[in-house]
Protein backbone atom coordinates (compact mmCIF):
# COMPACT_ATOMS: atom_id res chain seq x y z
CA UNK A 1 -7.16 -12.77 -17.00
CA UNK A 2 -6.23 -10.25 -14.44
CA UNK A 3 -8.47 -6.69 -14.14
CA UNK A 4 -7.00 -3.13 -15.88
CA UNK A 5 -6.43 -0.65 -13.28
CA UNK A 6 -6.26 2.52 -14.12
CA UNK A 7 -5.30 5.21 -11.71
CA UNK A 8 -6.27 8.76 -11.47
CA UNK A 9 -4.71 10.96 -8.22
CA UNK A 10 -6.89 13.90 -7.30
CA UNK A 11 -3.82 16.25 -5.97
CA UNK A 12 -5.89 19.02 -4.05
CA UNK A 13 -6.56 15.50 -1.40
CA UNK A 14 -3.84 13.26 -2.56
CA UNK A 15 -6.92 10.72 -3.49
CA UNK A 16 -6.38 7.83 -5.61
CA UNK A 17 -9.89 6.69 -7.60
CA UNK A 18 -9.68 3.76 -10.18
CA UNK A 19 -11.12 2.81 -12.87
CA UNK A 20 -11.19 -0.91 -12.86
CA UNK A 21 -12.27 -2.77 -15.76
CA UNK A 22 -12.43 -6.22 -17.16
CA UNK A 23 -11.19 -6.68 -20.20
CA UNK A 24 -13.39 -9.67 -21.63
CA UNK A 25 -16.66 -7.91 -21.32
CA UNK A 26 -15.44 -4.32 -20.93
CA UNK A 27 -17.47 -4.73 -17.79
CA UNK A 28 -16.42 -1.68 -15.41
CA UNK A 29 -16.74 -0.20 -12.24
CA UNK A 30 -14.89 3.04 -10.46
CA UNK A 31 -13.74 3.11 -6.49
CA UNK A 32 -13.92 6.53 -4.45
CA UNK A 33 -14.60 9.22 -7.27
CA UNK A 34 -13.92 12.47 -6.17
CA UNK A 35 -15.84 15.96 -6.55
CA UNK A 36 -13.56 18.94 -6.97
CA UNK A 37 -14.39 21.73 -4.37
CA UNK A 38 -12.86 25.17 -3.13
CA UNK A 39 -13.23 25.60 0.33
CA UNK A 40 -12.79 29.05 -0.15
CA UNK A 41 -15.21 30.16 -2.26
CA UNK A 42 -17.94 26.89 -1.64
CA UNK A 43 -17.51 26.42 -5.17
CA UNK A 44 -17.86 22.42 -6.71
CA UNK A 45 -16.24 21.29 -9.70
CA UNK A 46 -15.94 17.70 -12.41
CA UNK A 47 -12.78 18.49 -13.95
CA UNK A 48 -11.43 15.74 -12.04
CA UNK A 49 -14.15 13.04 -12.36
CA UNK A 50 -14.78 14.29 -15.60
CA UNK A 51 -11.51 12.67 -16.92
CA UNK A 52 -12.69 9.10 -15.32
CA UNK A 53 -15.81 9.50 -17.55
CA UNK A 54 -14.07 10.55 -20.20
CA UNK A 55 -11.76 7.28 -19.58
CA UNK A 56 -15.04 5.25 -19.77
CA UNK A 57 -16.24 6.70 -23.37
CA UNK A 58 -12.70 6.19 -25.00
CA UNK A 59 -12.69 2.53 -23.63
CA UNK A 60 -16.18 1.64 -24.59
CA UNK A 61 -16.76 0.69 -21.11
CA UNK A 62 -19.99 -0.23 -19.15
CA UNK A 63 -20.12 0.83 -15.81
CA UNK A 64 -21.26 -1.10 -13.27
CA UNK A 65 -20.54 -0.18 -9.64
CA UNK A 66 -18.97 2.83 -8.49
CA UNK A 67 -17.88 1.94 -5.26
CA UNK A 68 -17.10 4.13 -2.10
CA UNK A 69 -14.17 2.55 0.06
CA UNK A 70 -15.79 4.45 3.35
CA UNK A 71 -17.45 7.89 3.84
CA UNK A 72 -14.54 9.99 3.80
CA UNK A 73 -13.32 12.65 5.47
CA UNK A 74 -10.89 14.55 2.95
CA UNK A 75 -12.91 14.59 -0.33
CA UNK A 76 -16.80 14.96 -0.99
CA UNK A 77 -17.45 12.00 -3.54
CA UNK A 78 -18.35 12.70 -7.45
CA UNK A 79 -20.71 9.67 -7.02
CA UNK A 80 -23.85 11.08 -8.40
CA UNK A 81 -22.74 13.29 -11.39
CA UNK A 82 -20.40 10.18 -12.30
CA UNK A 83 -23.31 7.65 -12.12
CA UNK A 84 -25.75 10.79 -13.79
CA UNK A 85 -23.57 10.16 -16.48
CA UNK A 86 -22.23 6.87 -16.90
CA UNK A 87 -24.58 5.08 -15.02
CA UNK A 88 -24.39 1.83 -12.11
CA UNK A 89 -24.96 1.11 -9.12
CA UNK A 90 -23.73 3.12 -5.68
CA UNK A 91 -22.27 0.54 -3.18
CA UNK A 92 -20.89 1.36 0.24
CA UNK A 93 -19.84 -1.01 3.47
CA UNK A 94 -22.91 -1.91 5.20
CA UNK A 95 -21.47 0.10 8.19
CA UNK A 96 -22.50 3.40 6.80
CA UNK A 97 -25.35 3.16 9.01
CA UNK A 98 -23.42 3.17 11.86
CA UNK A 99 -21.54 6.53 10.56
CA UNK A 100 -24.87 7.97 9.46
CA UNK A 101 -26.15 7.64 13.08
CA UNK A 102 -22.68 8.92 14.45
CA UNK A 103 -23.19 11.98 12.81
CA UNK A 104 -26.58 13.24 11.90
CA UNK A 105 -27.11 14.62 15.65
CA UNK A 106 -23.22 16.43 15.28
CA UNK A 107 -25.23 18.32 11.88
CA UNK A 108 -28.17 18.28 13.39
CA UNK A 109 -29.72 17.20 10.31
CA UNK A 110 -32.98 17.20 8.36
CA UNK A 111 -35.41 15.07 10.90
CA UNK A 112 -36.53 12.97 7.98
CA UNK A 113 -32.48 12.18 7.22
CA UNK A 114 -32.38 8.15 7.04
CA UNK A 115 -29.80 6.80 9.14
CA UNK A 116 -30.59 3.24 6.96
CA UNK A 117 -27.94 4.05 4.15
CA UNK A 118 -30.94 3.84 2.12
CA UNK A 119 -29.44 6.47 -0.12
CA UNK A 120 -26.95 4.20 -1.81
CA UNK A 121 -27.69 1.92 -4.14
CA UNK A 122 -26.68 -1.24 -2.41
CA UNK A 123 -25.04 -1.96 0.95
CA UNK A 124 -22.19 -4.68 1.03
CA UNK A 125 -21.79 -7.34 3.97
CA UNK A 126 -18.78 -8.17 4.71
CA UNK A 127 -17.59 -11.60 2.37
CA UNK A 128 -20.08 -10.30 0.12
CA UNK A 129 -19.24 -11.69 -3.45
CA UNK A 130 -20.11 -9.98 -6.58
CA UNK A 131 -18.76 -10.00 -10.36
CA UNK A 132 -17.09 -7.64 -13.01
CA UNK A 133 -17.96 -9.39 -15.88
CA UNK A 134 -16.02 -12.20 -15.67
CA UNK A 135 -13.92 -11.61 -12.61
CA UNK A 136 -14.76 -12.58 -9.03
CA UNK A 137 -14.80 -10.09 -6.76
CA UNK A 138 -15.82 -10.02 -3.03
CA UNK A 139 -16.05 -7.26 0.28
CA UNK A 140 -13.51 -7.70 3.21
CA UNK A 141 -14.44 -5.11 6.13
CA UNK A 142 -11.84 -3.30 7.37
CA UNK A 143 -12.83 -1.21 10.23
CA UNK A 144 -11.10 0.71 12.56
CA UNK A 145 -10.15 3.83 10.50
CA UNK A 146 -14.02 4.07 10.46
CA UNK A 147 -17.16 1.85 11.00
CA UNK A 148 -18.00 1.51 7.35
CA UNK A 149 -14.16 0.65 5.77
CA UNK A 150 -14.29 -2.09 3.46
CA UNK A 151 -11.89 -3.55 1.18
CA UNK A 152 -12.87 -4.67 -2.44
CA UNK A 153 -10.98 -7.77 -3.75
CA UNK A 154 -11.20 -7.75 -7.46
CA UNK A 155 -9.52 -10.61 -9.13
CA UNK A 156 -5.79 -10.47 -7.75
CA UNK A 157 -6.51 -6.53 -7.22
CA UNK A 158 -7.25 -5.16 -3.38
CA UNK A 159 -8.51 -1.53 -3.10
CA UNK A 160 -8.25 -1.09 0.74
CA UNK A 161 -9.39 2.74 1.01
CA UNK A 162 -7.85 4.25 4.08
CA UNK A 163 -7.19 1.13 5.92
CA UNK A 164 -3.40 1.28 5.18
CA UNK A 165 -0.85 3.47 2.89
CA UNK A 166 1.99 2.78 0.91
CA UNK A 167 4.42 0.61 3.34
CA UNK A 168 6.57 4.03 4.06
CA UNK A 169 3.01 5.63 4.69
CA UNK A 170 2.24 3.02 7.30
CA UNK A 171 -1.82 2.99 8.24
CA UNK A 172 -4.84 5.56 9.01
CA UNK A 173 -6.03 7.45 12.02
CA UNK A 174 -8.29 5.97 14.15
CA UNK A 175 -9.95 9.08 16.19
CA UNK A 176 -12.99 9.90 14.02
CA UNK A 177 -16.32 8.75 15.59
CA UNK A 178 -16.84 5.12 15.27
CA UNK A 179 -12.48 4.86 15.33
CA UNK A 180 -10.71 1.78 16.82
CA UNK A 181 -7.26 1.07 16.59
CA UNK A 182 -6.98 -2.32 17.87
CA UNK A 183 -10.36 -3.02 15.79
CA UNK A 184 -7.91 -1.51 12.40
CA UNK A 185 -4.71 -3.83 13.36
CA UNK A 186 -7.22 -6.98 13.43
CA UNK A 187 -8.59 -5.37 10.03
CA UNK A 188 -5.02 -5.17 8.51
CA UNK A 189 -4.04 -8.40 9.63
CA UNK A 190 -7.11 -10.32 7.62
CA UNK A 191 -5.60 -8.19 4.34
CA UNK A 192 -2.26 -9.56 5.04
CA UNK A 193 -3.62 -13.18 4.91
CA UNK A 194 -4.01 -12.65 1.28
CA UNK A 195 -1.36 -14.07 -0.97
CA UNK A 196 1.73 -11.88 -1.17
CA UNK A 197 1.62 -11.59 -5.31
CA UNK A 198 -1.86 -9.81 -4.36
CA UNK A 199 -1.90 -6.36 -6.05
CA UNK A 200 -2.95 -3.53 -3.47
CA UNK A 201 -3.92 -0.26 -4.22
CA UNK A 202 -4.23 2.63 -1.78
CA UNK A 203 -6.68 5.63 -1.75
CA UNK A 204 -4.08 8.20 -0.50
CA UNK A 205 -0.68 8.77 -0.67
CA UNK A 206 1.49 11.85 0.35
CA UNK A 207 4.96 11.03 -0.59
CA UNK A 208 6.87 10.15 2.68
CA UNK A 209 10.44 11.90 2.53
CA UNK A 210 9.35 13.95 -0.48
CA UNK A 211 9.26 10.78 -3.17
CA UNK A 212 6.72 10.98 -5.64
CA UNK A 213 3.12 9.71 -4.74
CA UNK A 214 2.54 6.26 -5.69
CA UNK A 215 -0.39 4.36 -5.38
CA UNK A 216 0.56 0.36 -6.08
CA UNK A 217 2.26 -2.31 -4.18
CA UNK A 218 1.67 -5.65 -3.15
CA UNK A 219 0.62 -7.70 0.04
CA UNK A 220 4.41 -9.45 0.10
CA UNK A 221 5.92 -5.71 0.23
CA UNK A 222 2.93 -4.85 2.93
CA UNK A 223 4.36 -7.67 5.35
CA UNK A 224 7.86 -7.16 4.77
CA UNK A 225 8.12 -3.40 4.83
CA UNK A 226 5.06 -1.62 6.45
CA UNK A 227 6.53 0.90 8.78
CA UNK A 228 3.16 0.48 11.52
CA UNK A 229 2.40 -3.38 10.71
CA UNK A 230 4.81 -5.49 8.92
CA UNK A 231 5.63 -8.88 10.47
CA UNK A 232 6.53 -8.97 14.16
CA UNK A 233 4.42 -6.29 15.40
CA UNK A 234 1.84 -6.99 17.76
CA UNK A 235 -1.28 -5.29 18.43
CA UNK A 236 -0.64 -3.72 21.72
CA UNK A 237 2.58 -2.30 19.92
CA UNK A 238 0.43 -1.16 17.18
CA UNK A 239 -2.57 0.52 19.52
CA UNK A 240 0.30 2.07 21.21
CA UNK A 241 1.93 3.80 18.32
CA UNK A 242 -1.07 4.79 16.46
CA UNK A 243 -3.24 6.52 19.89
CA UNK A 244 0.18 8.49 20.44
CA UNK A 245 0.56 9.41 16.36
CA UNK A 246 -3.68 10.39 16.38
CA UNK A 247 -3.59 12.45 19.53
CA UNK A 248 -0.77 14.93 17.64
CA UNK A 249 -3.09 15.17 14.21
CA UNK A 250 -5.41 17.72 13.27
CA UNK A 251 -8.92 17.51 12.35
CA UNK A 252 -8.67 17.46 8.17
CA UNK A 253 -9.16 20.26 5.96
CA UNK A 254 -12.50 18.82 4.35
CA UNK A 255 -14.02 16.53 6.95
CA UNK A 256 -17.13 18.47 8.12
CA UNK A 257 -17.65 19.41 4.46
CA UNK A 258 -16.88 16.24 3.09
CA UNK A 259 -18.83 14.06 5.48
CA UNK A 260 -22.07 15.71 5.45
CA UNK A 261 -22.14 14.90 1.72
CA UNK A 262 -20.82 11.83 2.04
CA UNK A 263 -22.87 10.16 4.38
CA UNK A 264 -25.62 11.05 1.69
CA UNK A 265 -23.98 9.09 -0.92
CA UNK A 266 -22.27 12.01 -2.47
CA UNK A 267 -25.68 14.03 -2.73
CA UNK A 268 -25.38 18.02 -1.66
CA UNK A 269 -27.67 19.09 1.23
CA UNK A 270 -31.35 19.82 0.31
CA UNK A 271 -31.49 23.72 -0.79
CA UNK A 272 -32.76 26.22 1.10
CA UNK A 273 -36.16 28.55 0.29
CA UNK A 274 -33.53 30.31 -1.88
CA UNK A 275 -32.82 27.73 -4.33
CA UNK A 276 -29.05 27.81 -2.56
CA UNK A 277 -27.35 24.16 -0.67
CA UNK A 278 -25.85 25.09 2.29
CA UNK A 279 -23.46 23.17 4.40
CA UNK A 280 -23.54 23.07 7.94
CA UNK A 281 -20.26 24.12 10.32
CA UNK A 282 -20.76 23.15 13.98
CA UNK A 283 -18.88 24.95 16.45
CA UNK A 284 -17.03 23.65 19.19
CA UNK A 285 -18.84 20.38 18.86
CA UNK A 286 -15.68 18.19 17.88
């Protein structure tokens, strides 16, 4: 019996989060919620998550995991009013650590900030299995876009994050701290091994050529038609193309607020004496 996927695009980021359930046990978990927020006014919002939780109620669904694909840089994750709410377990690529050390000296954060990724729930190794009720499931790292990507593999379902986009979209940059790009085309390559009936799900899409966003298609489809790594291109080709294609991109919109959450597991910055969270903005330092 294969998992229900249910798809909810966040349009202010062009994220995909899902709501992946099993239907024998109503077992569920959710992959890279998302936290509304106006970078104009500092101002945080739930509409958004609030429909995945609402999901969860009219399905009679127990959550289990909600699982963060990396710490990204164009969102700040809903993780903790979701689980406040719904409950489970916060899991993140073991690799966090490596990201949480990147970057707590570029926000010169609290001194008592653990760079241990202690403030998740659970850390995943990579081959890691786990269950949804009845389905096998299991962690495939993926880095390259950054040090913490992984991959979850839930029955015949792959949610690979940022690793790679719809085949038109072709694959993610690789010049944030802890970025590889020949480390990503070796990451790519162990998804493509999968069998090509293989369901895979992206986190973004931005509808190449002005089609409308999509969010599924399939390993088979990956190989035959992905515009950076289908079949026949090599890694040196691929390094090549994707350190020309990152060198011309701009820093995103949301990274320095959305990482400084999210290397806290979605948590907002201690407040201040004032009662008011603050995030940080450092100048000229990327």
């Amino acid at each position: 019996m294969s998992v229900i996927v249910q798809a909810f695009f966040h349009q202010d980021s062009n994220t995909w989060s899902y709501l992946v359930s099993d239907p024998a046990t109503k077992h569920a978990l959710v992959i890279d919620p998302v936290l509304d927020y106006d970078p104009k006014s500092g101002r945080t919002g739930t509409s958004s998550i609030g429909k995945i939780a609402d999901a969860i109620a009219e399905g009679g669904l127990r959550l289990q995991w909600i699982l963060e694909t990396h710490a990204h840089a164009d969102h700040l994750s809903a993780a903790p009013w979701l689980q406040a709410r719904c409950g489970g377990r916060v899991g993140i690529g073991e690799g966090i650590r490596l990201v949480q050390a990147a970057f707590k000296p570029i926000f010169n954060l609290e001194a008592d900030f653990a760079t241990d990724g202690s403030q998740f729930d659970h850390l995943f190794a990579d081959g890691e299995a786990f269950a949804l009720g009845t389905i096998e499931a299991r962690v495939i790292a993926v880095p390259g876009h950054t040090s913490d990507s992984v991959a979850y593999l839930v029955g015949d379902a792959l949610f690979v994050g940022d690793s790679i986009f719809m085949p038109d979209g072709g694959t993610a940059r690789c010049d944030f701290p802890g970025g590889d790009a020949a480390m990503l085309y070796r990451s790519i390559q162990r998804l493509l091994q999968l069998p090509d009936a293989t369901r895979l799900f992206v986190c973004h899409d931005y509808g190449p050529g002005g089609r409308a966003v999509a969010h599924e298609t399939t390993i088979g489809e990956q190989r035959r038609a992905n515009i950076h790594v289908r079949d026949g291109v090599d890694e040196a080709s691929f390094v090549a193309m994707r350190e020309a294609r990152d060198a011309g991109l701009a820093v995103p919109v949301l990274m320095l607020p959305a990482v400084q959450v999210n290397i806290r597991a979605g948590r907002l910055p201690p407040p201040d004496e004032n009662g008011v969270r603050y995030l940080k903005i450092p100048l000229d330092a990327l």
